[in-house]
Structures are given as C-alpha cells and as structure tokens.
Protein backbone atom coordinates (compact mmCIF):
# COMPACT_ATOMS: atom_id res chain seq x y z
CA UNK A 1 4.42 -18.54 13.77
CA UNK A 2 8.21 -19.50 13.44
CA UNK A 3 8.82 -22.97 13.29
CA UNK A 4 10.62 -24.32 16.14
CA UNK A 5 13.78 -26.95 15.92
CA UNK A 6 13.25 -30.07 18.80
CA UNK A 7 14.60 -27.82 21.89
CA UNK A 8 11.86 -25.90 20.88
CA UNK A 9 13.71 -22.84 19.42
CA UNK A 10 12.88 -21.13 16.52
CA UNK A 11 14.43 -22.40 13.54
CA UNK A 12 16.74 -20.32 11.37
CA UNK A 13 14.92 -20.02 8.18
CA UNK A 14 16.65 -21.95 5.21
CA UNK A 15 17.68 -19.40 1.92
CA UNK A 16 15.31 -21.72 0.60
CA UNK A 17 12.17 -20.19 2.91
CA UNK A 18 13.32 -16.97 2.70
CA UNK A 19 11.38 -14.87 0.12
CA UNK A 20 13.53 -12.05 -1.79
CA UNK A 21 11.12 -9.57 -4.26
CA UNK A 22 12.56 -8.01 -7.00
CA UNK A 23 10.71 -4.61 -7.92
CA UNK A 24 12.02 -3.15 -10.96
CA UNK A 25 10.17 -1.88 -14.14
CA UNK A 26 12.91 -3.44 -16.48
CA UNK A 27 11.80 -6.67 -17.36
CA UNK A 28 14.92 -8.16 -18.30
CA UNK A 29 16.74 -7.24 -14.97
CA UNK A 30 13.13 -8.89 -13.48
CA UNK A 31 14.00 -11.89 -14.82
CA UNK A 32 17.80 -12.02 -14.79
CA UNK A 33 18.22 -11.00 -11.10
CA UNK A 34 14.83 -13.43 -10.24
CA UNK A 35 16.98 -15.97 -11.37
CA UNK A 36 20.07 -14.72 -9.70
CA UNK A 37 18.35 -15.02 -6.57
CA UNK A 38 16.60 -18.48 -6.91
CA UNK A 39 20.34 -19.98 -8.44
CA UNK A 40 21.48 -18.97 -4.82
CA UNK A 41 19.08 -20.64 -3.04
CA UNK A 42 15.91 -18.23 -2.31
CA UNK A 43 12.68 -18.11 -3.49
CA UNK A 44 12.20 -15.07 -5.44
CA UNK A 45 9.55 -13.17 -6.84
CA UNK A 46 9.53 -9.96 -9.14
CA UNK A 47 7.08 -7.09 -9.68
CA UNK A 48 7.01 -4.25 -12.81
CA UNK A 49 6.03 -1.62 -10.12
CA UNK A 50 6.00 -0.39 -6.63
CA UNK A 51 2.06 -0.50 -6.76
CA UNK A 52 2.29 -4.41 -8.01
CA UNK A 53 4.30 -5.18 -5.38
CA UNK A 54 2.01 -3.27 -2.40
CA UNK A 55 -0.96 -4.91 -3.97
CA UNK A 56 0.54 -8.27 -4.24
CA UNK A 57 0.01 -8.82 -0.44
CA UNK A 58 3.47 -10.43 -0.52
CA UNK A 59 5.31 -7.42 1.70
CA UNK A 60 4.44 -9.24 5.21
CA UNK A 61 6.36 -12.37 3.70
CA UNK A 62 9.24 -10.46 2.09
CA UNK A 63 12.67 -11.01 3.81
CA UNK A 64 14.29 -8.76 1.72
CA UNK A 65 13.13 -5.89 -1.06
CA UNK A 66 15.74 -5.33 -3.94
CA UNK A 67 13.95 -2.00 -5.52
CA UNK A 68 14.50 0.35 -8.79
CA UNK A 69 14.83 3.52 -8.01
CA UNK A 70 13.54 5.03 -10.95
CA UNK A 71 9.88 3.85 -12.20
CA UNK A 72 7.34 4.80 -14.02
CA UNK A 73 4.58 5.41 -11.17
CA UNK A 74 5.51 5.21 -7.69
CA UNK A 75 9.59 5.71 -7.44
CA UNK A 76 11.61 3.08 -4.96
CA UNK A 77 11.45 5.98 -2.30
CA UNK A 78 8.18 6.41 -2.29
CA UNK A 79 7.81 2.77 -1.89
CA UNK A 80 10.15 2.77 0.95
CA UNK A 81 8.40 5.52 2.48
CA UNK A 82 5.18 3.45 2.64
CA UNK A 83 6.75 0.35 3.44
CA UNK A 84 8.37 2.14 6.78
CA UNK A 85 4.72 2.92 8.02
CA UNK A 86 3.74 -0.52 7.30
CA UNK A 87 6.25 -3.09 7.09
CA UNK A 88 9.05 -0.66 8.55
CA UNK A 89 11.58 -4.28 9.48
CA UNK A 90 11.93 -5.25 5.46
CA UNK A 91 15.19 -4.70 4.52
CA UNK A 92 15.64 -2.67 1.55
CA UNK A 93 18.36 -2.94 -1.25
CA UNK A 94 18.60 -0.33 -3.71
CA UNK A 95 19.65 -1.78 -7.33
CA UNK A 96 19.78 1.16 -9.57
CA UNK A 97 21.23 2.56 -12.30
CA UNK A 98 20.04 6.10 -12.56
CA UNK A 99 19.97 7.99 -9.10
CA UNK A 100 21.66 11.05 -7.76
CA UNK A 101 23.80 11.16 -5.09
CA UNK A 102 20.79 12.98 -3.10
CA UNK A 103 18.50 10.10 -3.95
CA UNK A 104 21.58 7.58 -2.44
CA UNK A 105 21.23 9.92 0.44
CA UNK A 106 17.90 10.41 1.19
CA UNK A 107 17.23 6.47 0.98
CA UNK A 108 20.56 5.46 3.28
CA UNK A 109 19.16 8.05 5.59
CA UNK A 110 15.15 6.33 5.68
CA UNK A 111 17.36 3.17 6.46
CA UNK A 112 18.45 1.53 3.27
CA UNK A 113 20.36 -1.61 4.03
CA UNK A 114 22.54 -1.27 0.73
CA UNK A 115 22.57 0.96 -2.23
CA UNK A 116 24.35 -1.25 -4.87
CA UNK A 117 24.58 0.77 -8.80
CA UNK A 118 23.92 -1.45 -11.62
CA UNK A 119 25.63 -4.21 -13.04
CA UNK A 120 25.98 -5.83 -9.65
CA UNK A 121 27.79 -8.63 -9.94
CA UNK A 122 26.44 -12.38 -7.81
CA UNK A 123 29.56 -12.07 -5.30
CA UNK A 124 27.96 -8.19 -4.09
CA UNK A 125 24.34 -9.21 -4.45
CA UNK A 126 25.45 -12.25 -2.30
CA UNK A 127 27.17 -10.72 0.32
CA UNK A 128 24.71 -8.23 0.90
CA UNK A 129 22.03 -10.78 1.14
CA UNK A 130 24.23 -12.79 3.72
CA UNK A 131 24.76 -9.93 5.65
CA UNK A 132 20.59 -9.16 6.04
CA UNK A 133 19.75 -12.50 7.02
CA UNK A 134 22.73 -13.27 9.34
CA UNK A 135 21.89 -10.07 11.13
CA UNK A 136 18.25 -10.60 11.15
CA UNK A 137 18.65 -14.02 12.74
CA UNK A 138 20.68 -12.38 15.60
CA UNK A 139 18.21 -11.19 17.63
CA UNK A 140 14.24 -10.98 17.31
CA UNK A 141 13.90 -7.60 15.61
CA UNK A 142 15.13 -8.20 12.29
CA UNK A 143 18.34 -6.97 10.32
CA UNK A 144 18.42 -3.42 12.39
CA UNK A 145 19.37 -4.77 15.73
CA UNK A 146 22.16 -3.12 17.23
C-alpha cells in the first residue's frame, strides 16, 4: 500500500525508498555502480546472476533493474523475458559491454527502457534514472504510460 501525503494522496516515493538492483556477474561493476546508485540517493542492491536476483524475492520491490547482458547462466534477456510474465512494469536498463546490435534490438523491442554500453558515466546513469521515476510517478501504471 502506497503511503499517502495529508490530502490523502499517494506520496511520491523519495530516491531514498526507491530500490534500484544491479544484476551483473562482474563484481567490481557490482560494487562500483551499487555505490553509484546509493551516492545518488537510492537504495541499491546487487546480484552475481539473473537466477540470484529471481530468487532473491526482491523483483516485486525493484523500481528499476540495471542488467548485464552477458552472464554466465541465465543472459539479461532471458531475465527480461521472465520478468515480463511476472513483473512485466520493472523498468529495465541494459548496462553492457559486450552485445550485438541484434541483442540491443531484440531487448529495445521486449521494452527496454535504456540500453546504455559500458563505461557509463553518473550524468547518463542519472538521467536515465530521472527519466523512469518521473514517468512512473505520472500516472498509476508505471514508467510505460503513454
């Protein structure tokens, strides 16, 4: 149940409640873009697979996914594949640094919010988080309102 402000609205969720996972099998980008994402205000928490991350029970409070493409195990599309069954109003960020253009395709095309190659930089990764959660407080559906 949202929590409601005193005209008894739902509050817009602080950064600070909104939960951003990191799922990559890399564990220095686990812990560099974890702390990315906490130094701008979210709470963040990171995952070496796909199958850590669907067993963590953490999807239904996930605001936002940033996913590897390429893991050992279960790849990022796969887990966005199962996550659209599911959990289909997470919005998904690709951060990757080996995919092919037909991967890029294939996940913009099963609704990726952002595909983003790596280095990203704290400005992108910033903006692109911005964007999600202004959009998803727009209307009741999430980030894919139109």
């Amino acid at each position: 149940m949202a929590a409601e402000d005193s005209t008894g609205r739902a509050k817009k969720p602080t950064n600070g409640e909104r939960l951003v996972c990191i799922v990559d099998d890399d564990a220095s980008v686990r812990r560099s873009t974890g702390r990315l994402i906490r130094s701008l205000g979210f709470q963040a928490e990171t995952f070496a697979s796909a199958e850590d991350f669907l067993s963590s029970g953490r999807a239904a409070q996930t605001a936002c996914l940033l996913l590897d493409m390429c893991m050992p195990g279960m790849d990022g599309l796969e887990l966005q594949r199962r996550l659209a069954d599911q959990m289909p109003t997470i919005p998904i960020v690709f951060l990757t640094a080996h995919a092919t253009d037909e991967e890029e395709r294939r996940a913009r095309a099963a609704g990726t919010v952002a595909f983003l190659r790596k280095p990203v930089g704290q400005d992108v990764l910033l903006r692109v988080l911005r964007t999600i959660f202004d959009d998803s407080t727009r209307g009741q559906g999430g980030p894919h309102d139109d």
